[in-house]
C-alpha atoms as a PDB file:
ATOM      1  CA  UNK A   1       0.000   0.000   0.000  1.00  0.00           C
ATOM      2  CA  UNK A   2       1.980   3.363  -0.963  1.00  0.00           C
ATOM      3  CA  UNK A   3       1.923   5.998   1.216  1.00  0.00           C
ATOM      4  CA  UNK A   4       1.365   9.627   0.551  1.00  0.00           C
ATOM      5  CA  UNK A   5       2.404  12.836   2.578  1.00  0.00           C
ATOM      6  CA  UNK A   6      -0.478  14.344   4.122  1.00  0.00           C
ATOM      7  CA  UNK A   7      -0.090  17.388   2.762  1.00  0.00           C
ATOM      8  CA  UNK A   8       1.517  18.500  -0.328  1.00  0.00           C
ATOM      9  CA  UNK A   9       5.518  20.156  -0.638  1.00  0.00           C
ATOM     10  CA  UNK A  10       5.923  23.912  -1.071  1.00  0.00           C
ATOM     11  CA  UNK A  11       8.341  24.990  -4.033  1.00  0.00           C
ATOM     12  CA  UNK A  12      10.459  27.612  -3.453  1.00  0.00           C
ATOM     13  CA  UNK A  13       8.225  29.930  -5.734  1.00  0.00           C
ATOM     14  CA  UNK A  14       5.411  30.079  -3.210  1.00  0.00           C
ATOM     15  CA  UNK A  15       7.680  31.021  -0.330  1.00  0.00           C
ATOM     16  CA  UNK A  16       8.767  33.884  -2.847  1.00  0.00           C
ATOM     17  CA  UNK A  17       5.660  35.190  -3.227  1.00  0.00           C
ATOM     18  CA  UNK A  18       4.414  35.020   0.277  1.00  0.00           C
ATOM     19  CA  UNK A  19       7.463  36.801   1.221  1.00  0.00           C
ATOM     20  CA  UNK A  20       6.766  38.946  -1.455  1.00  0.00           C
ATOM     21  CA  UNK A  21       3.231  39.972  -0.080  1.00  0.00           C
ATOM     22  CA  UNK A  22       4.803  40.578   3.263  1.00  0.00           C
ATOM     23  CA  UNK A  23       7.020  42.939   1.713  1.00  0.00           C
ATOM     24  CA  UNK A  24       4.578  44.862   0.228  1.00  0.00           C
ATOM     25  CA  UNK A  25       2.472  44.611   3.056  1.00  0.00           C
ATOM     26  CA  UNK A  26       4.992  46.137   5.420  1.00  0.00           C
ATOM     27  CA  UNK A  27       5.869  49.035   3.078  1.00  0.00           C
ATOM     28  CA  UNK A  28       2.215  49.815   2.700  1.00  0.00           C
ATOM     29  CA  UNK A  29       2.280  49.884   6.220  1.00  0.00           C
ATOM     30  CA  UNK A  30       5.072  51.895   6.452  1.00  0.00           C
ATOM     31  CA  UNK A  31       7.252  49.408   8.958  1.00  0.00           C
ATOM     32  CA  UNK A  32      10.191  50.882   9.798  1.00  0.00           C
ATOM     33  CA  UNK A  33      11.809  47.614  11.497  1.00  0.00           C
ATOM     34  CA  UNK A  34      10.711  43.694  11.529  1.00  0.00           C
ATOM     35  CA  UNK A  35      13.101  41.065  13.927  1.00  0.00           C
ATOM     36  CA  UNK A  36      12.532  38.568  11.053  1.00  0.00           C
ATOM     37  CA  UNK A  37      13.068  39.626   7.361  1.00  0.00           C
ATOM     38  CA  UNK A  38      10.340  39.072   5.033  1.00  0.00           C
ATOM     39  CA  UNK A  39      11.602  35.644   4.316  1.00  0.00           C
ATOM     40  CA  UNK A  40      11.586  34.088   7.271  1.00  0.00           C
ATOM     41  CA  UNK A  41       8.243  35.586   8.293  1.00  0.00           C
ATOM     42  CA  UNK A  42       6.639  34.019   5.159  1.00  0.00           C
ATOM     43  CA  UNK A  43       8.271  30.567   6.298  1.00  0.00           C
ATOM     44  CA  UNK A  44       6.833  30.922   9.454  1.00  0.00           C
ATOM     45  CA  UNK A  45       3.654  31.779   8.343  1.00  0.00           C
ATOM     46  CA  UNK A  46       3.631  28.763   6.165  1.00  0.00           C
ATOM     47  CA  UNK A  47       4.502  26.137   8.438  1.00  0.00           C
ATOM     48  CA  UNK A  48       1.948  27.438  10.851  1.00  0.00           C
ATOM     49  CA  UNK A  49      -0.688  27.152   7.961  1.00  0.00           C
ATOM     50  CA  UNK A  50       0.563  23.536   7.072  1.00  0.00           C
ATOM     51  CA  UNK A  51       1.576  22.061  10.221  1.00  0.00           C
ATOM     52  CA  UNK A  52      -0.841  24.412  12.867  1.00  0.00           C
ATOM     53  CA  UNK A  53       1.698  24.471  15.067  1.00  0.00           C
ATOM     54  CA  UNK A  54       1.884  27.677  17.291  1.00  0.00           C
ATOM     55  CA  UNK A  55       4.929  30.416  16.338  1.00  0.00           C
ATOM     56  CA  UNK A  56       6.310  29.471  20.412  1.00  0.00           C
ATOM     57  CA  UNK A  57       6.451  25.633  19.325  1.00  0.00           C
ATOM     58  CA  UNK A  58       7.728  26.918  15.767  1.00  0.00           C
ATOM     59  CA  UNK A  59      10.519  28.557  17.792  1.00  0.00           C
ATOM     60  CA  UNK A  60      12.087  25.577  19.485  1.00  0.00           C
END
């Protein structure tokens, strides 16, 4: 019986647009500083989306 993931990869191309949005997002906003760039937001983001995991167990 194969086995498939339970949910499906993320290319590289979605994490580039997410981040993207975020960029946008914060320069609409006018954000003068983030502790995470853009990038690493948008991973965060996605794994929380895909996995539901909180950002404190994200963090470990």
């Amino acid at each position: 019986m194969p086995s498939y993931p339970s949910t499906p990869a993320l290319s590289s191309r979605t994490l580039n647009h997410l981040a993207d949005l975020v960029r946008a997002e914060r320069t609409r906003r006018r954000s003068r500083w983030r502790r995470l760039d853009a990038s690493r937001q948008a991973l965060l983001a996605l794994a929380h989306l895909r996995n539901g995991d909180t950002s404190t167990r994200l963090a470990l």
